[in-house]
Protein backbone atom coordinates (compact mmCIF):
# COMPACT_ATOMS: atom_id res chain seq x y z
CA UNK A 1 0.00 0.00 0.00
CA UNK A 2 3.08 2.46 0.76
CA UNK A 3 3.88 1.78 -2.73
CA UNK A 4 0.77 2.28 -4.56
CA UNK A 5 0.40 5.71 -2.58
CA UNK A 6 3.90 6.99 -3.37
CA UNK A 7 3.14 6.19 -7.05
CA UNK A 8 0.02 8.19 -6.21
CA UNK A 9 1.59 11.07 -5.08
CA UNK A 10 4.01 10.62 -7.72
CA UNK A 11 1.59 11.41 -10.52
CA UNK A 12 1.03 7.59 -11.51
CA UNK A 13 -2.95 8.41 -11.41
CA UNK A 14 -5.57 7.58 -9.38
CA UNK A 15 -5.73 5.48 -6.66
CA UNK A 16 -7.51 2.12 -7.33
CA UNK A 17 -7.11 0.45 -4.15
CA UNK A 18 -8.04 1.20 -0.70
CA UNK A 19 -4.83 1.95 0.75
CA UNK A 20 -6.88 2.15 4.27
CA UNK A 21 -6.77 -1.86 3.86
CA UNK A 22 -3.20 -2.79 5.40
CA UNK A 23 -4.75 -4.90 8.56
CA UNK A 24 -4.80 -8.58 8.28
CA UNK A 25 -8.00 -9.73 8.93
CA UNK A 26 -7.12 -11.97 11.93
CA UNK A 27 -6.12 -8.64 13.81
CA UNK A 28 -9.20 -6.77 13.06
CA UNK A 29 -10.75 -8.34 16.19
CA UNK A 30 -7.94 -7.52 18.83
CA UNK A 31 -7.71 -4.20 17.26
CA UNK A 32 -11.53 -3.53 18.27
CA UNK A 33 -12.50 -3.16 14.38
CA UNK A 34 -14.80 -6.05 14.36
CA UNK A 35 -16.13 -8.04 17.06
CA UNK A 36 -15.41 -10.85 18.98
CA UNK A 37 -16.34 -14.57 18.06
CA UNK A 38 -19.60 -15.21 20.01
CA UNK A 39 -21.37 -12.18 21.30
CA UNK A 40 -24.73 -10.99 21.82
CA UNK A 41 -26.51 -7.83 20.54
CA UNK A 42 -25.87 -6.18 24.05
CA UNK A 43 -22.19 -6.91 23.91
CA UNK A 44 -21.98 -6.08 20.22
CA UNK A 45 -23.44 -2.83 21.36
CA UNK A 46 -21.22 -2.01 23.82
CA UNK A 47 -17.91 -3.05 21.68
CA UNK A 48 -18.82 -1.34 18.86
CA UNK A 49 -20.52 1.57 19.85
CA UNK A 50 -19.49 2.81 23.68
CA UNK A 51 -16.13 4.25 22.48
CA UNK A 52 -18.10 7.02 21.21
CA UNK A 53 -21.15 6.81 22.55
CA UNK A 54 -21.03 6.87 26.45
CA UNK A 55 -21.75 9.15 28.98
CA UNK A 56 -18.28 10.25 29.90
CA UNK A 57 -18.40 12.20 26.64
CA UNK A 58 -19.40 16.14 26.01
CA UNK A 59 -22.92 16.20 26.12
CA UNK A 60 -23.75 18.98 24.29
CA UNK A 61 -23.67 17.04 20.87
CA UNK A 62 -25.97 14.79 19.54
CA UNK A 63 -24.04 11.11 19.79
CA UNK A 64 -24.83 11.88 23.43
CA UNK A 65 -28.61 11.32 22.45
CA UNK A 66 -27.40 7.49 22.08
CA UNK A 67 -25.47 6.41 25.56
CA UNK A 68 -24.75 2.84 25.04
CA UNK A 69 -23.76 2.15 28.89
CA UNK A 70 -27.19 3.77 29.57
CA UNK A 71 -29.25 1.42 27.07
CA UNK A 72 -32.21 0.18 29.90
CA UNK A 73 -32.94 3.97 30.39
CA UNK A 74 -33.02 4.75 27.24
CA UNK A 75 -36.42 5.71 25.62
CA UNK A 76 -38.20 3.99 22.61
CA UNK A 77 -38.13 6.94 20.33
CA UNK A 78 -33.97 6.89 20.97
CA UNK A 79 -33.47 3.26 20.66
CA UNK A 80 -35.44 3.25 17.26
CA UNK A 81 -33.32 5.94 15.78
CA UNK A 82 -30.20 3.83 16.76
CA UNK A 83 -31.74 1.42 14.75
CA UNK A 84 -33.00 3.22 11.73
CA UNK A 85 -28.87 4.31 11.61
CA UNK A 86 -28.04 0.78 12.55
CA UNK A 87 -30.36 -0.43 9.25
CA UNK A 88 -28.99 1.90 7.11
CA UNK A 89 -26.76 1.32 3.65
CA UNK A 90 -22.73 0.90 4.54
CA UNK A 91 -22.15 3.81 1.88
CA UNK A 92 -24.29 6.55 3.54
CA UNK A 93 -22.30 8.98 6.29
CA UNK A 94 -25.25 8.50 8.88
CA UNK A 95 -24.37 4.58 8.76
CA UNK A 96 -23.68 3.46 12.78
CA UNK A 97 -21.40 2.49 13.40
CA UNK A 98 -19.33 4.06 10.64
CA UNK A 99 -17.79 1.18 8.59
CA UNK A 100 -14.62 3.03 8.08
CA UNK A 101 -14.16 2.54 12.08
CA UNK A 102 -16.11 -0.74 12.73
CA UNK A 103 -16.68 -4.06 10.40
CA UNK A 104 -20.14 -6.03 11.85
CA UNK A 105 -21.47 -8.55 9.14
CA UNK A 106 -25.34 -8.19 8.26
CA UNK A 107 -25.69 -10.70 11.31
CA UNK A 108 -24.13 -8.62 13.80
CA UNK A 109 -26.20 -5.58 12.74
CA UNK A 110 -29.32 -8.28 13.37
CA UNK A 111 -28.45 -8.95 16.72
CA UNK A 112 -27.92 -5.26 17.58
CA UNK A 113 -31.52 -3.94 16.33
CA UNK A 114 -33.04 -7.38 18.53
CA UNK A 115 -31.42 -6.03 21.17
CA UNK A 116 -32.43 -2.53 20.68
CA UNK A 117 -36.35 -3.56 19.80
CA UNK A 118 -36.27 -5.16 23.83
């Protein structure tokens, strides 16, 4: 990837790989990219979603509307708005959590909304 980018910035032409993609997939996991091997929509939530959304954050912007280490008190109307984000395309910049940060198969995102419909 250091290579295609120097030919990049050499004048070579566009990019046509992601040079974002230099993690072996095995570390994705350890790295907190993707989850863990067996985990439930609660845990999933709080992996992939507390690092930004918990209430030790400023909350004066709007991810603090979604406090993942506060899910039992949160209200219907928030949870279903997680889950309209949670439902959304991968390509769209309201997508949660944002695949360029997290990688959760259509499965994961399954057990996440269950979890959130409770």
């Amino acid at each position: 990837m250091t290579q295609l980018y120097q030919q990049y910035r050499a004048g070579a032409g566009p990019l046509t790989e992601d040079i974002r993609d230099v993690f072996l997939d095995a570390a994705m996991t350890e790295m907190g990219f993707a989850p863990g091997p067996v985990m439930d929509g609660r845990a999933l939530l709080a992996q992939q979603c507390a690092q930004c959304h918990n209430a030790r954050l400023d909350p004066t912007i709007s991810r603090d509307l979604f406090l993942v280490d506060q899910l039992d008190q949160m209200s219907r109307a928030e949870k279903d708005i997680a889950i309209e984000r949670l439902a959304l395309p991968l390509d769209t910049r309201l997508t949660m959590p944002p695949p360029l940060f997290r990688t959760l198969t259509p499965e994961d995102r399954a057990l996440m909304i269950d979890e959130l419909r409770k």
